[in-house]
PDB file of N, CA and C in Angstrom:
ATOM      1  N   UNK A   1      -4.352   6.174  41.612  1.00  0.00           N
ATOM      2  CA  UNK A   1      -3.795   5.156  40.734  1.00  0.00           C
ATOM      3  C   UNK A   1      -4.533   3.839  40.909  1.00  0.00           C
ATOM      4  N   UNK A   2      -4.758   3.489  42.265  1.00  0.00           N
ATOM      5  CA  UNK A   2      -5.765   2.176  42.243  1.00  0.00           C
ATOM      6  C   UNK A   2      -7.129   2.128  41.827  1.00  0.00           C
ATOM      7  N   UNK A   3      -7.572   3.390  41.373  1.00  0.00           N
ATOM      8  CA  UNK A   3      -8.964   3.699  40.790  1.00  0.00           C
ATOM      9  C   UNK A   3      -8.590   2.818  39.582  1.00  0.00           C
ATOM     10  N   UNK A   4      -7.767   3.897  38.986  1.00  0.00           N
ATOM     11  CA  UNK A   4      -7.711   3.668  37.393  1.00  0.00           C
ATOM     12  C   UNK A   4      -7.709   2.010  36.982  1.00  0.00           C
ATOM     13  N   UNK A   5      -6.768   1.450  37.262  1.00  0.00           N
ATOM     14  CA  UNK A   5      -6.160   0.199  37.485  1.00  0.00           C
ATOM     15  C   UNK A   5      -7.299  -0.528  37.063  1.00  0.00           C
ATOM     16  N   UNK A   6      -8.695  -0.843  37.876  1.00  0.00           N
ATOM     17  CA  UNK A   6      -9.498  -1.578  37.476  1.00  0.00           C
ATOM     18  C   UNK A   6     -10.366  -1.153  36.428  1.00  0.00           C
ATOM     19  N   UNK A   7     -10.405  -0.142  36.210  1.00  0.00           N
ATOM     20  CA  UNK A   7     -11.251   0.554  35.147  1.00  0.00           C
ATOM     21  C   UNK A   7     -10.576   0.313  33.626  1.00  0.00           C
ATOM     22  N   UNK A   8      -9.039   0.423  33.320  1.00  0.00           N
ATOM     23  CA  UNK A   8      -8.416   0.325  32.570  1.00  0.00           C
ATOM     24  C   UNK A   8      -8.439  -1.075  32.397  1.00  0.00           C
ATOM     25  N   UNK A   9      -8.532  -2.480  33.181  1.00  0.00           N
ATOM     26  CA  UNK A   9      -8.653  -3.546  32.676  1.00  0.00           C
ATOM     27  C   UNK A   9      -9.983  -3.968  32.327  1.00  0.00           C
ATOM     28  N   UNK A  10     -10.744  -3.056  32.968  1.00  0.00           N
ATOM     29  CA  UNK A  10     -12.448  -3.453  31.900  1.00  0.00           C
ATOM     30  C   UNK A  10     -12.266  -3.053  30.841  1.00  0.00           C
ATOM     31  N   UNK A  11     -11.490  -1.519  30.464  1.00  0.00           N
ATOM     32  CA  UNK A  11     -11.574  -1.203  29.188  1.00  0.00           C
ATOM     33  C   UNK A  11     -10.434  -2.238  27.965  1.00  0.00           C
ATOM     34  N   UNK A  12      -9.630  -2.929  29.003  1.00  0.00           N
ATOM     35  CA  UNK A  12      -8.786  -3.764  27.833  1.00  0.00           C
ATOM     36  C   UNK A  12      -9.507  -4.939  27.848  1.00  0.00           C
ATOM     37  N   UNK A  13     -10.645  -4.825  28.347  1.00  0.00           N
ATOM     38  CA  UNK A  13     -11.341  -6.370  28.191  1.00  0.00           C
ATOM     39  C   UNK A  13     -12.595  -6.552  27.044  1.00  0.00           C
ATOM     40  N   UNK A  14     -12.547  -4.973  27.366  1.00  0.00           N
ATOM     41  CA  UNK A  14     -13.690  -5.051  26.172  1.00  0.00           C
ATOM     42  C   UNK A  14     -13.282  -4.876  24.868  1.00  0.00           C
ATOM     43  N   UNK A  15     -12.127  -4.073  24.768  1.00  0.00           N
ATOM     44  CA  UNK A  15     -11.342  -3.506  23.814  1.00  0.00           C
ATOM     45  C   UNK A  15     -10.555  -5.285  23.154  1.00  0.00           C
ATOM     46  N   UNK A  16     -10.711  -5.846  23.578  1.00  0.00           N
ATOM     47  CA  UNK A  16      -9.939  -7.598  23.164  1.00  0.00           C
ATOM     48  C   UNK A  16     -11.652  -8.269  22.945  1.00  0.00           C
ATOM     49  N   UNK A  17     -12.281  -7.915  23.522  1.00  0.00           N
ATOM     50  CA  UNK A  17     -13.700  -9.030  22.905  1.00  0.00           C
ATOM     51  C   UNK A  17     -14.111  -7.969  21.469  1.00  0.00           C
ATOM     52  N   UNK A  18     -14.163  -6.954  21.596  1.00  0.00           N
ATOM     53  CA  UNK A  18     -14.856  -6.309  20.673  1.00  0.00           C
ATOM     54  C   UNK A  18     -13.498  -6.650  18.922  1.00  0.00           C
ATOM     55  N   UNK A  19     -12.510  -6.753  19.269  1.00  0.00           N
ATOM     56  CA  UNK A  19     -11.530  -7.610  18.659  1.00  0.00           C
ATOM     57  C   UNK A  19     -11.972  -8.462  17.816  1.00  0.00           C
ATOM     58  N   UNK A  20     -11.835  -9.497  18.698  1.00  0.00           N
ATOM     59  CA  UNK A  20     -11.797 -10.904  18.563  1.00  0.00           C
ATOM     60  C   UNK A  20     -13.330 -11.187  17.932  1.00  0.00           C
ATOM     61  N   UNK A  21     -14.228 -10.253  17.805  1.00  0.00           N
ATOM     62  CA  UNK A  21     -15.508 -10.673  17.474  1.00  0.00           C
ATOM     63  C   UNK A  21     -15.787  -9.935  15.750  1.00  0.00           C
ATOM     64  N   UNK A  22     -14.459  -9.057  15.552  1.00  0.00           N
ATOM     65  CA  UNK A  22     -14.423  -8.773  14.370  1.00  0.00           C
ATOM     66  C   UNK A  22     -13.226  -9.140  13.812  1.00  0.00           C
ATOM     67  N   UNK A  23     -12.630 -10.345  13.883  1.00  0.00           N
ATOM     68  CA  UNK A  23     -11.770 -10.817  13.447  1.00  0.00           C
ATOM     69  C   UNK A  23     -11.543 -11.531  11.767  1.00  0.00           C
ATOM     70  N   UNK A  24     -12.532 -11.431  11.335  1.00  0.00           N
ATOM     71  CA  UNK A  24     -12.477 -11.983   9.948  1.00  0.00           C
ATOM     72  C   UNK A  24     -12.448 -10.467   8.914  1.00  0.00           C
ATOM     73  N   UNK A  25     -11.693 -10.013   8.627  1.00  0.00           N
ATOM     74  CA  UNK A  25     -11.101  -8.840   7.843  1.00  0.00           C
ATOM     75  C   UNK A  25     -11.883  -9.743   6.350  1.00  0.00           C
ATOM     76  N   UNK A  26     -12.688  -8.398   5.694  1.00  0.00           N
ATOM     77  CA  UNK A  26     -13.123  -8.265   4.531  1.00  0.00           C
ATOM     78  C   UNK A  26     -12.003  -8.732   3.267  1.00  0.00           C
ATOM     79  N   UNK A  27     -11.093  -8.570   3.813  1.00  0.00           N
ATOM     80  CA  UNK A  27     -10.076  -8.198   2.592  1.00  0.00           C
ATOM     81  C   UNK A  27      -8.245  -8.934   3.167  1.00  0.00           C
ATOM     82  N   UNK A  28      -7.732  -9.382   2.356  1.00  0.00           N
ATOM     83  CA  UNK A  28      -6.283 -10.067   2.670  1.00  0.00           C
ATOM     84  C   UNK A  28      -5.109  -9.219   1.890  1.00  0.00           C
ATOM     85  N   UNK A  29      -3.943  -8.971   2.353  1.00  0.00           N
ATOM     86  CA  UNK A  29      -2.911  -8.136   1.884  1.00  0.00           C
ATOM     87  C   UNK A  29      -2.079  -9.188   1.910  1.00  0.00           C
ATOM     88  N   UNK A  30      -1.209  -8.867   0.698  1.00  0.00           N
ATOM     89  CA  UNK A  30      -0.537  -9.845  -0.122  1.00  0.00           C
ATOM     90  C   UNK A  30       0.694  -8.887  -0.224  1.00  0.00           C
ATOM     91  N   UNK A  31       2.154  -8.968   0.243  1.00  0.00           N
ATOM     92  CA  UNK A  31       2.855  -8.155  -0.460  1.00  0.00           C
ATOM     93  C   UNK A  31       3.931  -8.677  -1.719  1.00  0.00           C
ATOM     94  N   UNK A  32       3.788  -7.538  -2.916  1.00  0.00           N
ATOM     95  CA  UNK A  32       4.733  -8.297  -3.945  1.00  0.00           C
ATOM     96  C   UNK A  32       5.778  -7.493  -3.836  1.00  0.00           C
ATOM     97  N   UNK A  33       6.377  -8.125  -5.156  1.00  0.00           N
ATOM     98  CA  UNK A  33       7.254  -6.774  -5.430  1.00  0.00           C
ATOM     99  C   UNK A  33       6.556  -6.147  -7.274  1.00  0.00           C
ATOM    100  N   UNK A  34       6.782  -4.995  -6.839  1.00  0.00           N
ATOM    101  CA  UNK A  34       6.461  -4.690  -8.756  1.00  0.00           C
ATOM    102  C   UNK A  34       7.400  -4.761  -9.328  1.00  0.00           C
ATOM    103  N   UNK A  35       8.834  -3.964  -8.828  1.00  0.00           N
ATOM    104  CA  UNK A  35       9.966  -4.074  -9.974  1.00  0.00           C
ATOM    105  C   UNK A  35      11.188  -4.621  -9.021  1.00  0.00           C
ATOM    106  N   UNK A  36      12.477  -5.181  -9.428  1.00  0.00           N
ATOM    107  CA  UNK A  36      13.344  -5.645  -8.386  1.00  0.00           C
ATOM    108  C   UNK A  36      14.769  -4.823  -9.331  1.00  0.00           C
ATOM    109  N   UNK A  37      15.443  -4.682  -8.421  1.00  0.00           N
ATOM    110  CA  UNK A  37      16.863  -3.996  -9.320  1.00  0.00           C
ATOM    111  C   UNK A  37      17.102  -3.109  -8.033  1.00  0.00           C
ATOM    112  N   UNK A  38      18.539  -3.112  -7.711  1.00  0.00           N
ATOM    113  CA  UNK A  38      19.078  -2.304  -6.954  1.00  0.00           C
ATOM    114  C   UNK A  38      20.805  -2.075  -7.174  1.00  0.00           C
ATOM    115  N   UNK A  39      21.370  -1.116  -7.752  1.00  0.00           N
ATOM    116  CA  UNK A  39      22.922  -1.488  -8.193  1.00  0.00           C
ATOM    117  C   UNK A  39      23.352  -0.539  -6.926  1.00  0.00           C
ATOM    118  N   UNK A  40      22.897   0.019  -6.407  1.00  0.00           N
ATOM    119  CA  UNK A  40      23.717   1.010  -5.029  1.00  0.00           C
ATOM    120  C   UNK A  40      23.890   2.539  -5.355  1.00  0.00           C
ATOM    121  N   UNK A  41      23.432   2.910  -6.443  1.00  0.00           N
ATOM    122  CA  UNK A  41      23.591   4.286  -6.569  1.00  0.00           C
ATOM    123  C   UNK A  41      21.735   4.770  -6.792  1.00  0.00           C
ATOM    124  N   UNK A  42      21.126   4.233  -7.329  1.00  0.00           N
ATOM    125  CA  UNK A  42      19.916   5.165  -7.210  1.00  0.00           C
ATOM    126  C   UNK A  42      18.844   4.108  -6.332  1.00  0.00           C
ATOM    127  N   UNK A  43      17.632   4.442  -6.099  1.00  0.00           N
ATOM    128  CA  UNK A  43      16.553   3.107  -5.623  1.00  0.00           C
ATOM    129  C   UNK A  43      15.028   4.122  -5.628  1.00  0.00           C
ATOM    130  N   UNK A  44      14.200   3.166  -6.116  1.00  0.00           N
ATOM    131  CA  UNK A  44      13.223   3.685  -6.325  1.00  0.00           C
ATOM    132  C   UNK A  44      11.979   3.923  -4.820  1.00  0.00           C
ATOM    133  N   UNK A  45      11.603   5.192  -4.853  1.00  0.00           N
ATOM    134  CA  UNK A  45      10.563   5.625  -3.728  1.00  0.00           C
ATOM    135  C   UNK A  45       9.365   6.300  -4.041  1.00  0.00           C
ATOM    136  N   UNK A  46       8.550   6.411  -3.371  1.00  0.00           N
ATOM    137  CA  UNK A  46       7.442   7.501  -2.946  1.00  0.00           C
ATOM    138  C   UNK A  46       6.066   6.467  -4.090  1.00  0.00           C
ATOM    139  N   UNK A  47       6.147   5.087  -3.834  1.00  0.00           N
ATOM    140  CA  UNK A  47       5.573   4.495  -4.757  1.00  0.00           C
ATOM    141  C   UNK A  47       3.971   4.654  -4.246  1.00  0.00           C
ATOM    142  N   UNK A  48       3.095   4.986  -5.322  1.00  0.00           N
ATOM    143  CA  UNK A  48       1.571   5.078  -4.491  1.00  0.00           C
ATOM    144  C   UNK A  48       0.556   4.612  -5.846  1.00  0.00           C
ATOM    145  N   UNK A  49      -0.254   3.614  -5.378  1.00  0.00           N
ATOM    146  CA  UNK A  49      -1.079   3.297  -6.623  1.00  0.00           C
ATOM    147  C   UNK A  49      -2.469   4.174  -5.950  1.00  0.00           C
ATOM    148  N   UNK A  50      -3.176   3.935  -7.269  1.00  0.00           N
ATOM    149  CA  UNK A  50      -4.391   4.019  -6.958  1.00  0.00           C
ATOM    150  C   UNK A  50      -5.532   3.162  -8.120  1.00  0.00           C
ATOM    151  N   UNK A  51      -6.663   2.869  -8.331  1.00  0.00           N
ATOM    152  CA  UNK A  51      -7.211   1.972  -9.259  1.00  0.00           C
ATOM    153  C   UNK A  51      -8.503   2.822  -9.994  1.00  0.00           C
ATOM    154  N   UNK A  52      -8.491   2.759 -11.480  1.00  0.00           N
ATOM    155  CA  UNK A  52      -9.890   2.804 -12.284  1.00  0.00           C
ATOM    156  C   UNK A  52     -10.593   2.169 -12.380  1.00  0.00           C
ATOM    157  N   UNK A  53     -12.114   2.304 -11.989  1.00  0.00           N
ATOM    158  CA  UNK A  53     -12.601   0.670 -12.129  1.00  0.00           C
ATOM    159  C   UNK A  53     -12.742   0.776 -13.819  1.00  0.00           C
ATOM    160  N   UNK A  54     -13.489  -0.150 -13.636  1.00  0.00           N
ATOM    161  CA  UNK A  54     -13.434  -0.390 -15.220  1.00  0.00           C
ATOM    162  C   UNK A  54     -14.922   0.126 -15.964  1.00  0.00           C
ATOM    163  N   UNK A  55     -14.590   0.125 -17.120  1.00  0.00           N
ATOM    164  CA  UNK A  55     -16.003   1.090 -18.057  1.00  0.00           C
ATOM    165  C   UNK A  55     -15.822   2.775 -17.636  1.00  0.00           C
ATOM    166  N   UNK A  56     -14.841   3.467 -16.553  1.00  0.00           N
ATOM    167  CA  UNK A  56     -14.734   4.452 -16.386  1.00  0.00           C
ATOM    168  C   UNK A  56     -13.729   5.241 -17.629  1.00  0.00           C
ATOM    169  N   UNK A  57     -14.229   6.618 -17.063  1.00  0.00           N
ATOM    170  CA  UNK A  57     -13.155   7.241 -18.592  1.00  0.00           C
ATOM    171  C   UNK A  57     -11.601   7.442 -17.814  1.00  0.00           C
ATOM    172  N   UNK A  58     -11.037   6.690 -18.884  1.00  0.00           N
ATOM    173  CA  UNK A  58      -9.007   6.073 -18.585  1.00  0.00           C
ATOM    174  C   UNK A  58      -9.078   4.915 -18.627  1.00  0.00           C
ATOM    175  N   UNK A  59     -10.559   4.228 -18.532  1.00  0.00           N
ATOM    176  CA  UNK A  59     -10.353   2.553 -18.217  1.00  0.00           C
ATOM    177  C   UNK A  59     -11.262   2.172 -19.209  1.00  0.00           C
ATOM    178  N   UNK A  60     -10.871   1.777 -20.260  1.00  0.00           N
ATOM    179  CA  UNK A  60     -12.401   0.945 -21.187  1.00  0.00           C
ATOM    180  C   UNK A  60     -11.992  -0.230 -20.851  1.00  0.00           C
ATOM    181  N   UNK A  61     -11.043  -0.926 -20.644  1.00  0.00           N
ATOM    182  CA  UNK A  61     -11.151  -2.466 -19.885  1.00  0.00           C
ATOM    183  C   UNK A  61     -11.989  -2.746 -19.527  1.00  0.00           C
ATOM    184  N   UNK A  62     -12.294  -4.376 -19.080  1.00  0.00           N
ATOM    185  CA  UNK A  62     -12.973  -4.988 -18.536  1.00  0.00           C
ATOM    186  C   UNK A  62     -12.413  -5.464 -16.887  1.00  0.00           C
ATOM    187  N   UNK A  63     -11.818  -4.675 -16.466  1.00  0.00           N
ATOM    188  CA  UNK A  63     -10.846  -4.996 -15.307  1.00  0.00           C
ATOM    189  C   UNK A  63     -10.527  -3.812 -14.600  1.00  0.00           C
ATOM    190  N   UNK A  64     -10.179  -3.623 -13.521  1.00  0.00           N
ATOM    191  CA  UNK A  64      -9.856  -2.421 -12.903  1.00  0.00           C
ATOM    192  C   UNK A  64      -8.245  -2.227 -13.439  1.00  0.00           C
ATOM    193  N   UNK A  65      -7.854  -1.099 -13.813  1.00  0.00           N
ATOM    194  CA  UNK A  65      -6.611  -0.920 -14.328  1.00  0.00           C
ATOM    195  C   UNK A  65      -5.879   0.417 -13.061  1.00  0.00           C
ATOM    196  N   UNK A  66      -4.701  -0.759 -12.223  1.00  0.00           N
ATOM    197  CA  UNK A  66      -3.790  -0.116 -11.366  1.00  0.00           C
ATOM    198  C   UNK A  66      -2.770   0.831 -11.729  1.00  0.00           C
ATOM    199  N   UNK A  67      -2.809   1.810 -11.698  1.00  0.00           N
ATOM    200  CA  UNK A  67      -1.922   2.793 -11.686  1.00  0.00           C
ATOM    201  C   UNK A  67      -1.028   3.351 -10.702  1.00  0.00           C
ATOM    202  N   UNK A  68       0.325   3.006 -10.754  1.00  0.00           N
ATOM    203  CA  UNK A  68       1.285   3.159  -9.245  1.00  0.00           C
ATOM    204  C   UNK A  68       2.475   4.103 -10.360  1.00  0.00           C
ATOM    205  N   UNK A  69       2.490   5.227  -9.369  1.00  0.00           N
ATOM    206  CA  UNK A  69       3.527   6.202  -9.533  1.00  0.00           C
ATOM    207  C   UNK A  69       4.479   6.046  -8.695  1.00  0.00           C
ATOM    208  N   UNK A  70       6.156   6.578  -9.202  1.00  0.00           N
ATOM    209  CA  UNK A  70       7.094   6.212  -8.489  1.00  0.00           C
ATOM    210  C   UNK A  70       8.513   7.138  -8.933  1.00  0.00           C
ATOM    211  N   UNK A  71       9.316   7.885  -7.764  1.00  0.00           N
ATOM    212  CA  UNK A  71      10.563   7.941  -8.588  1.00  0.00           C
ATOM    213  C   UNK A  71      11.932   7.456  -7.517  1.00  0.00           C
ATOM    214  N   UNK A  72      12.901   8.233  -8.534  1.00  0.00           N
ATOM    215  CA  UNK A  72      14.323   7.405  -8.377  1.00  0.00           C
ATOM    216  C   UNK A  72      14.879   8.159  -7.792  1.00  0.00           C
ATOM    217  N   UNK A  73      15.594   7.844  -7.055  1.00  0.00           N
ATOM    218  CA  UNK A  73      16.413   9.073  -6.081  1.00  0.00           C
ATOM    219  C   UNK A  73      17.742   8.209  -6.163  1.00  0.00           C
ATOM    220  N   UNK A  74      18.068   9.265  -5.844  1.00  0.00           N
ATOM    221  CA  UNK A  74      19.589   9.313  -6.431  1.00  0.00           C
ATOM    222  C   UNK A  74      20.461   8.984  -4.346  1.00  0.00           C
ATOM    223  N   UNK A  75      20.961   7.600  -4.422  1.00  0.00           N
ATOM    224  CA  UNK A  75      21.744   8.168  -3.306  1.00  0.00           C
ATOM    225  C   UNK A  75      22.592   8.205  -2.883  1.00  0.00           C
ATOM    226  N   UNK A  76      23.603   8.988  -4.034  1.00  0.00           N
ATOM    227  CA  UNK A  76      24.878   9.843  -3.481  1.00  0.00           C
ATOM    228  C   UNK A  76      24.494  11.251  -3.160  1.00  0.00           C
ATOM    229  N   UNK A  77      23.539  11.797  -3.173  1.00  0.00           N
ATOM    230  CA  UNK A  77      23.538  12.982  -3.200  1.00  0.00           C
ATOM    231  C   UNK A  77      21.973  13.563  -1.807  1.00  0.00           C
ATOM    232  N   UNK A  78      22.074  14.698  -1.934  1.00  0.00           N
ATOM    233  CA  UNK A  78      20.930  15.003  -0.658  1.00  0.00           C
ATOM    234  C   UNK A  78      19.668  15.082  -1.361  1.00  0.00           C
ATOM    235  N   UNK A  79      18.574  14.431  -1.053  1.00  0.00           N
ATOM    236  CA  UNK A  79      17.149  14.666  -1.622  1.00  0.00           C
ATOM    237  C   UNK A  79      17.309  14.483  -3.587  1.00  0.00           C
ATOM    238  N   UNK A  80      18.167  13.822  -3.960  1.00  0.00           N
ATOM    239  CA  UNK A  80      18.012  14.525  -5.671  1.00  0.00           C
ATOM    240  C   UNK A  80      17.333  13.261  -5.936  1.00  0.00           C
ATOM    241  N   UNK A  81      15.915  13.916  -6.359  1.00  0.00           N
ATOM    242  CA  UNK A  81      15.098  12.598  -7.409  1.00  0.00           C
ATOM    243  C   UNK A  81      14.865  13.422  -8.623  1.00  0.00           C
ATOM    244  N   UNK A  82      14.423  12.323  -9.193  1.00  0.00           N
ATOM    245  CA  UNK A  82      14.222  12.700 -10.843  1.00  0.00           C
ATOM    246  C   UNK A  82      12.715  12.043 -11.024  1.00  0.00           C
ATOM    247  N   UNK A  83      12.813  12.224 -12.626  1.00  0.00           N
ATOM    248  CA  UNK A  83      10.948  12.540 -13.058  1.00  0.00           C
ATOM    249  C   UNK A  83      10.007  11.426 -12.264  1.00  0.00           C
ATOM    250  N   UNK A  84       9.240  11.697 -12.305  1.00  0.00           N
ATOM    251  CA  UNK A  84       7.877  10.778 -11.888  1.00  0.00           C
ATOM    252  C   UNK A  84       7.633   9.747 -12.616  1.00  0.00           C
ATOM    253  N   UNK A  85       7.232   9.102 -12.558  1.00  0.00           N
ATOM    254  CA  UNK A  85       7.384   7.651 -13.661  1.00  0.00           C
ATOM    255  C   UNK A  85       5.820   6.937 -13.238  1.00  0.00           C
ATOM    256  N   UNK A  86       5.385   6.097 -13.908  1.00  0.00           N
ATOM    257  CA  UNK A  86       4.228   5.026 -13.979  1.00  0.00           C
ATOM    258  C   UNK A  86       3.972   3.454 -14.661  1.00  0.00           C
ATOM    259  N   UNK A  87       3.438   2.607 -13.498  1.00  0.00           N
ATOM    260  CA  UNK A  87       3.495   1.587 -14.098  1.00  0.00           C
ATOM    261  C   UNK A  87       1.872   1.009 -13.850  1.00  0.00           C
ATOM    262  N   UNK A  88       1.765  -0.133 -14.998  1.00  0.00           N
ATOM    263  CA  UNK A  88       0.275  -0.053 -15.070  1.00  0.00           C
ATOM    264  C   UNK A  88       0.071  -1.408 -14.651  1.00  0.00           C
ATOM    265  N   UNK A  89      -0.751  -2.052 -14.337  1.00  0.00           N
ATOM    266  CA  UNK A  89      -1.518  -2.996 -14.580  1.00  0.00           C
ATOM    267  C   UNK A  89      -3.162  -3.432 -14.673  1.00  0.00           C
ATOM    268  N   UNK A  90      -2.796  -4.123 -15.601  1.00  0.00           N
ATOM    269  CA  UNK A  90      -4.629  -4.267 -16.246  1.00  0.00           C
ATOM    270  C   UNK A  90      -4.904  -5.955 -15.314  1.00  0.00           C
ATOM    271  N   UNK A  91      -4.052  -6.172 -14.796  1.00  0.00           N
ATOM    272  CA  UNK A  91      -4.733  -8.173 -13.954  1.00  0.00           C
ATOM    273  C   UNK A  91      -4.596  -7.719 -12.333  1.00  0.00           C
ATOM    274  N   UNK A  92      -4.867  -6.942 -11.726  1.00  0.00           N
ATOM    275  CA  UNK A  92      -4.634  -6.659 -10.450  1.00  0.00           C
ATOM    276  C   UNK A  92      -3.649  -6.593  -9.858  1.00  0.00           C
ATOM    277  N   UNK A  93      -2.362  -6.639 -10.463  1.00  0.00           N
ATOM    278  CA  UNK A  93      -1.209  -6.506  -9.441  1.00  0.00           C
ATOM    279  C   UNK A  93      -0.224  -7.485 -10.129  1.00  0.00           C
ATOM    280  N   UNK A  94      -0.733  -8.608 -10.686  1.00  0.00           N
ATOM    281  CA  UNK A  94      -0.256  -9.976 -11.075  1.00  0.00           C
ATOM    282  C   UNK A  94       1.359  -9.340 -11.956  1.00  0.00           C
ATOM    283  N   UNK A  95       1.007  -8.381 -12.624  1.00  0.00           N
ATOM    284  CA  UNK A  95       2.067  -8.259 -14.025  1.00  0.00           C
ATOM    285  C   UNK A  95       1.898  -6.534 -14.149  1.00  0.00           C
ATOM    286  N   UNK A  96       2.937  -5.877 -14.213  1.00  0.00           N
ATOM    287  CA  UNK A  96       3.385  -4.605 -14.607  1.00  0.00           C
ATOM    288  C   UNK A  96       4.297  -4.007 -15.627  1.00  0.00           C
ATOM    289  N   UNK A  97       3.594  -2.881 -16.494  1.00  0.00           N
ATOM    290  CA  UNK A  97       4.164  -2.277 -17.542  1.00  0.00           C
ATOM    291  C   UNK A  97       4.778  -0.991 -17.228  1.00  0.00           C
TER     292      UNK A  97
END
C-alpha cells in the first residue's frame, strides 16, 4: 500500500496538469428548454436531436436544420408512451416547430 500511494499521486499530478493545459473547450453548452408544459398526468421523454447541415438532401436551407425526436408517456400507468413526435429548428436551437 505505501508503494502505490506515491505513484498514484504522480499519476493525479499529471492527470490535473494535463487538465488544466486543455482547459479552453472548443465548444460551450447552453441549456434551454424546447417545450415547457407539465399538467401531472403525461411528460415528455427520450428527447434526442441530431443536425443536417445545410445544402444536404432534407436540408436545402442555408442553416443547419435540428431535428429532436420525442415522446409522451403517460404517468399513471407502467411504461405506456405514445407516438414519436418531432420538432424542428432551422436558427440553431433559438425557436422550435
Amino acid at each position: 500500500m505505501k508503494r502505490i500511494l506515491p505513484v498514484l499521486g504522480l499519476f493525479l499530478g499529471m492527470a490535473n496538469a494535463v487538465l488544466a493545459e486543455n482547459s479552453s473547450d472548443p465548444f460551450d453548452i447552453e441549456l434551454t428548454v424546447a417545450r415547457q408544459g407539465f399538467e401531472g398526468t403525461f411528460c415528455w421523454v427520450h428527447a434526442r436531436a441530431g443536425a443536417i447541415p445545410a445544402g444536404m438532401p432534407g436540408n436545402s436551407g442555408s442553416a443547419p436544420l435540428v431535428v429532436m425526436t420525442l415522446q409522451q408517456l403517460q404517468l399513471s400507468g407502467s411504461d405506456v408512451f405514445y407516438a414519436l413526435n418531432d420538432m424542428r429548428s432551422s436558427d440553431l436551437g433559438n425557436t422550435w416547430s
